[in-house]
Protein backbone atom coordinates (compact mmCIF):
# COMPACT_ATOMS: atom_id res chain seq x y z
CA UNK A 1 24.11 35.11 -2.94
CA UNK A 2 23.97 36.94 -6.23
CA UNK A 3 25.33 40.32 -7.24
CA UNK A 4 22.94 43.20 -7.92
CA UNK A 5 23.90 45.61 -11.09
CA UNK A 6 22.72 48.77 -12.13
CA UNK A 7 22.45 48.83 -16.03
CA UNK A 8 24.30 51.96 -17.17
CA UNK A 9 21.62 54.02 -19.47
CA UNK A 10 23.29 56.16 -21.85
CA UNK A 11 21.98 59.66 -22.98
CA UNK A 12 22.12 62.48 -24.22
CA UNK A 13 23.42 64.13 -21.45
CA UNK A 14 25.89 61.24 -20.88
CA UNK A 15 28.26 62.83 -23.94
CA UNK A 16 27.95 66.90 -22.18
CA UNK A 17 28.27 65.83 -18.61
CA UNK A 18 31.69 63.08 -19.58
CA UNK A 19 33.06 66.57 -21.75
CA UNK A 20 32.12 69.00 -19.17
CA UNK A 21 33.78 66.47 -16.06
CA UNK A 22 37.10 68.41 -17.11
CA UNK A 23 37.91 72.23 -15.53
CA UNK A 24 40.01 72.78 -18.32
CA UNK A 25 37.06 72.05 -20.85
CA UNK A 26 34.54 73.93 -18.28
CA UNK A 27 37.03 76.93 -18.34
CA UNK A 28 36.86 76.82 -22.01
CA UNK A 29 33.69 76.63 -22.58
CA UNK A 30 33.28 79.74 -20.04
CA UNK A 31 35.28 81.54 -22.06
CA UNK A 32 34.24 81.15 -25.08
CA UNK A 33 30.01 81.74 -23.49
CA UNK A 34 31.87 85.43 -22.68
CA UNK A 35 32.68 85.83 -26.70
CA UNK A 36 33.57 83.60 -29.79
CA UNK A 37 37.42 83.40 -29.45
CA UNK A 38 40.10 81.69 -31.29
CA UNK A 39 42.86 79.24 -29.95
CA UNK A 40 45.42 81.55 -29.40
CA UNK A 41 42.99 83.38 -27.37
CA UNK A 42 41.74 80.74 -25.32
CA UNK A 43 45.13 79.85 -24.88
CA UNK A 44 46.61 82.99 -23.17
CA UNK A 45 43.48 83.39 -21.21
CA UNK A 46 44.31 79.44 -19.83
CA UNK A 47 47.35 77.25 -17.97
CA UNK A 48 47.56 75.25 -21.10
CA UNK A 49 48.88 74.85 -24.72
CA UNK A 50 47.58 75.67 -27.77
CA UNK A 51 47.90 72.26 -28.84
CA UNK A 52 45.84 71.26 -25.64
CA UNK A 53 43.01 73.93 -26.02
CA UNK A 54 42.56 72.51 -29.22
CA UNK A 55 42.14 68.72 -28.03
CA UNK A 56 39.65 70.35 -25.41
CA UNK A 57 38.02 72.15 -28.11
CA UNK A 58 37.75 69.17 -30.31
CA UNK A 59 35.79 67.31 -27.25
CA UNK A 60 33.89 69.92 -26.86
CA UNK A 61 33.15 69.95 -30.39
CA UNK A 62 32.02 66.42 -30.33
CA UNK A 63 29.47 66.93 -27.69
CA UNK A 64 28.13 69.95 -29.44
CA UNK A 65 28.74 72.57 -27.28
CA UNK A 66 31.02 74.59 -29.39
CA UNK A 67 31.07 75.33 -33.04
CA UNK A 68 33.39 76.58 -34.93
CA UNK A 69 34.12 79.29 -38.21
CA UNK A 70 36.98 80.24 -40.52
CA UNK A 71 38.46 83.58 -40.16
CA UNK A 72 41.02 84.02 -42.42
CA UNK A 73 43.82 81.10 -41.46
CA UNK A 74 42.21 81.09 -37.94
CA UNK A 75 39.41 79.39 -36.32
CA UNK A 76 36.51 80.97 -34.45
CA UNK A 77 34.75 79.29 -31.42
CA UNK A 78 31.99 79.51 -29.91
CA UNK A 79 28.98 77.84 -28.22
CA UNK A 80 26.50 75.87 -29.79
CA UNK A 81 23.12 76.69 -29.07
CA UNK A 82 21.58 73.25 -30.21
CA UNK A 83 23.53 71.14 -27.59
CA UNK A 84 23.28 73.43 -24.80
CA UNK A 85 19.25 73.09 -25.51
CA UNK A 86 19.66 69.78 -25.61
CA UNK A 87 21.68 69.86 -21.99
CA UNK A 88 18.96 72.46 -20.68
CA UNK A 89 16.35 69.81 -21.63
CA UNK A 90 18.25 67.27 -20.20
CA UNK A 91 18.67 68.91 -16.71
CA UNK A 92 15.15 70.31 -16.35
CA UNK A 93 13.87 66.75 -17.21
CA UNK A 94 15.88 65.44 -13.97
CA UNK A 95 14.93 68.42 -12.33
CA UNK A 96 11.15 67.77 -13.10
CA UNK A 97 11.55 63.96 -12.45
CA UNK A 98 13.05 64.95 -8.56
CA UNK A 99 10.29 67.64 -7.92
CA UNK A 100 7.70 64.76 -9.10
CA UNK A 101 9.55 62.41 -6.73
CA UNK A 102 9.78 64.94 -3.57
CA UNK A 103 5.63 65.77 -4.51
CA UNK A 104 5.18 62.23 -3.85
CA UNK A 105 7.31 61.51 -0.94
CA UNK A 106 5.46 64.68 0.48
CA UNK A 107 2.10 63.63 -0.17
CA UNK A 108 3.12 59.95 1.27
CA UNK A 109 4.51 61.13 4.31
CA UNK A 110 2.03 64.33 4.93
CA UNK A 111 -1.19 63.34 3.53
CA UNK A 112 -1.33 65.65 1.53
CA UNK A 113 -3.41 65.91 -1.74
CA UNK A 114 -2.22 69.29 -2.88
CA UNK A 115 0.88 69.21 -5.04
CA UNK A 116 3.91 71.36 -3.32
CA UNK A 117 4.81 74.76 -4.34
CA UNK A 118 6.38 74.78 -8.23
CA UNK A 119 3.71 73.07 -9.19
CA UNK A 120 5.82 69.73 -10.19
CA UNK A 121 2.75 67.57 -11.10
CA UNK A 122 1.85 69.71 -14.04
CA UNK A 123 5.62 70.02 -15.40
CA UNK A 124 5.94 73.81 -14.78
CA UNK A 125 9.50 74.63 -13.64
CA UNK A 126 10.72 77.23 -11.00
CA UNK A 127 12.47 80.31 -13.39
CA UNK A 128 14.48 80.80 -10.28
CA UNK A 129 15.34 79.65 -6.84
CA UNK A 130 13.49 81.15 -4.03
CA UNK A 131 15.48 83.58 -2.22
CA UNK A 132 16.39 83.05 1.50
CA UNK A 133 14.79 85.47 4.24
CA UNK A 134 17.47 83.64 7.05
CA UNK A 135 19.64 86.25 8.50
CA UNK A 136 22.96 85.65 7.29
CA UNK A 137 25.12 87.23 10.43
CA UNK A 138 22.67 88.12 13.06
CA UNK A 139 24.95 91.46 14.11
CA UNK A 140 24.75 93.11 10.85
CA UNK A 141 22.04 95.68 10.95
CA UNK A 142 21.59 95.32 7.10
CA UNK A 143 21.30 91.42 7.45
CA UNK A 144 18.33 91.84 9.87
CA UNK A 145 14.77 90.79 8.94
CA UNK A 146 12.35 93.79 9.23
CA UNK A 147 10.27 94.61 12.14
């Protein structure tokens, strides 16, 4: 009997997603999307030290999702456009990869030759999710589909 592995693939996207895996580092990196701040800032603003916003910025640093700017004897963050490109290109490749996937699974179990709304085949990506017509709470009388 032998033992089946999966081969772990690194990326990109491996370096973001491992710094992002943290709320702390998320809630940093909110903050600083909001405005460029500086440590002390980020630090009143979060349930943490100074000392530990500025190993979470140093991470965050690393995976290029924040840079950062003298001010005088402080430091400035904030985000870094290049690596959240890089992320966005990362997550609308696996977005475009699963569309492809469901388009074929469709097609295989449908018959159908026509590729599904979003248009996955060519690579064109959704700017939005569709919206939901479902009635949320069927007694509201604003929730209620017309006619």
């Amino acid at each position: 009997m032998s033992k089946s592995t999966l081969t772990f693939v690194s990326t990109y996207g491996g370096a973001v997603l491992d710094a992002l895996a943290d709320p702390t580092r998320r809630g940093v990196l909110e903050l600083v999307a909001q405005r460029p701040r500086s440590v002390t800032e980020l630090a009143a603003a979060l349930p943490v030290s100074r000392p530990a916003v500025s190993q979470h910025l140093r991470v965050l640093k690393q995976a290029r999702l924040v840079v950062d700017r003298p001010a005088g004897t402080r430091r400035i963050y904030q985000l870094d456009t290049r690596g959240l490109a890089e992320l966005r290109a990362y997550v609308d490749d696996m977005w475009r990869t699963a569309l492809t996937s469901f388009a074929v699974h469709a097609q295989e179990q449908y018959g159908s030759t026509a590729p599904p709304a979003g248009a996955a085949a060519t690579g064109a990506l959704p700017t939005a999710l569709p919206t939901s017509t479902a009635r949320t709470d069927p007694g509201d009388p604003d929730d209620r589909a017309p006619g």
